[in-house]
C-alpha atoms as a PDB file:
ATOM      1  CA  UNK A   1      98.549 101.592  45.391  1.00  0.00           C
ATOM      2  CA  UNK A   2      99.728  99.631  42.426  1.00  0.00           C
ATOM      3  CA  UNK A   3     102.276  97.001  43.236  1.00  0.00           C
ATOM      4  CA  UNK A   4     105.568  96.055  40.857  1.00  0.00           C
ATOM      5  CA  UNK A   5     105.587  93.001  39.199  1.00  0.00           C
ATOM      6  CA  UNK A   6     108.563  90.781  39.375  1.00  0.00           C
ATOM      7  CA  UNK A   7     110.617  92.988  37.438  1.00  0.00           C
ATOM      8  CA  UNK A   8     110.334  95.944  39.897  1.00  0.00           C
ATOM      9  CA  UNK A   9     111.537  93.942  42.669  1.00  0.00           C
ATOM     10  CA  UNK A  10     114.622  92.656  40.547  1.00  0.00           C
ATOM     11  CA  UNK A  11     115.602  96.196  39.377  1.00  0.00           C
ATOM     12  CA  UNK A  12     115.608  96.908  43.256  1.00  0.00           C
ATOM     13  CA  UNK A  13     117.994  94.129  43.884  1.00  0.00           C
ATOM     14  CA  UNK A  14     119.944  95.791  41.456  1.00  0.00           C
ATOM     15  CA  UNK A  15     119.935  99.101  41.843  1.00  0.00           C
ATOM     16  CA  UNK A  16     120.861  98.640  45.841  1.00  0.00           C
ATOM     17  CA  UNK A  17     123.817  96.214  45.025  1.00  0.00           C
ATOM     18  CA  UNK A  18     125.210  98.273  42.857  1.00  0.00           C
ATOM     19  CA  UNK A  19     125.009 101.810  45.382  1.00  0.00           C
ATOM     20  CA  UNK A  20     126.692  99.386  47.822  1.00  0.00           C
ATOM     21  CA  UNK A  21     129.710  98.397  45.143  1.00  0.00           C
ATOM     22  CA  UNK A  22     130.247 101.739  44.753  1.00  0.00           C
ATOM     23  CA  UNK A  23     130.356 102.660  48.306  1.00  0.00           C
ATOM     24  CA  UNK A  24     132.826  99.976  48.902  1.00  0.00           C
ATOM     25  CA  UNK A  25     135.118 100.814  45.582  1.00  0.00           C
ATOM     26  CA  UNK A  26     135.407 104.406  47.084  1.00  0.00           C
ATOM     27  CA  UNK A  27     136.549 102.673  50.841  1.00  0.00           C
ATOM     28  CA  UNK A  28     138.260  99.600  50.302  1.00  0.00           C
ATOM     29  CA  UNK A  29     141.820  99.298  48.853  1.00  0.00           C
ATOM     30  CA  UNK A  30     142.402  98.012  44.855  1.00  0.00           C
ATOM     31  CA  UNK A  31     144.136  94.485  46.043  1.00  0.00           C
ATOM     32  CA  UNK A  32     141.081  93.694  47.358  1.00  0.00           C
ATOM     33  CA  UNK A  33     138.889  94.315  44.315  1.00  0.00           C
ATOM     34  CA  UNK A  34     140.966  91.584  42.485  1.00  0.00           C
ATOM     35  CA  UNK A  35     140.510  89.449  45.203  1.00  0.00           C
ATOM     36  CA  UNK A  36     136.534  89.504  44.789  1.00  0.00           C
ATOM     37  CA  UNK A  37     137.167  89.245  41.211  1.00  0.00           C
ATOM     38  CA  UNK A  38     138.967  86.068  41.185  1.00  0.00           C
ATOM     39  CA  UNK A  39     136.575  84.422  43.659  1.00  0.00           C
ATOM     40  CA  UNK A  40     133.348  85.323  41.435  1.00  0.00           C
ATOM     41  CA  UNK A  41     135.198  84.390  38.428  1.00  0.00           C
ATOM     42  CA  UNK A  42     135.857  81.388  40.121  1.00  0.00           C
ATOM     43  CA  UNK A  43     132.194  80.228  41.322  1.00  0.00           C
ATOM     44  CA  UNK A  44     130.824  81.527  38.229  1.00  0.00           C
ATOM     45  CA  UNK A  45     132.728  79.034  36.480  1.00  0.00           C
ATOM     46  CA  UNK A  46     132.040  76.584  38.625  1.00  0.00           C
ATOM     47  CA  UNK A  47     128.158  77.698  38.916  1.00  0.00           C
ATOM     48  CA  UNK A  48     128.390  77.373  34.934  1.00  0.00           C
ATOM     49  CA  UNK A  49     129.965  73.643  34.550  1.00  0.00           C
ATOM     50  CA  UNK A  50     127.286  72.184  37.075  1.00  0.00           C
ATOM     51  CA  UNK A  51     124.050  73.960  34.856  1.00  0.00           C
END
C-alpha cells in the first residue's frame, strides 16, 4: 500500500474542516458566523504582526 506524502495528509486536514464548516453553517444561527469571523480576523492579525 502506497502511503501519501505530506500533501495527502494536508488535503485531509482540509477536506474534513471544511465538511465540518458546512455542517455547522447549516445548524448554527448567522450572528454567530460573524462572531467567528471577527475572532479569526482578529488572531490572524495578530498571528501576522508577530511573524
Amino acid at each position: 500500500m502506497r502511503r501519501h506524502g505530506k500533501r495527502g495528509g494536508w488535503c485531509g486536514y482540509v477536506a474534513i474542516g471544511v465538511g465540518v464548516f458546512i455542517m455547522m453553517a447549516l445548524i448554527l444561527p448567522s450572528w454567530f458566523w460573524w462572531v467567528i469571523c471577527s475572532i479569526l480576523l482578529v488572531c490572524g492579525g495578530i498571528w501576522l504582526l508577530r511573524c
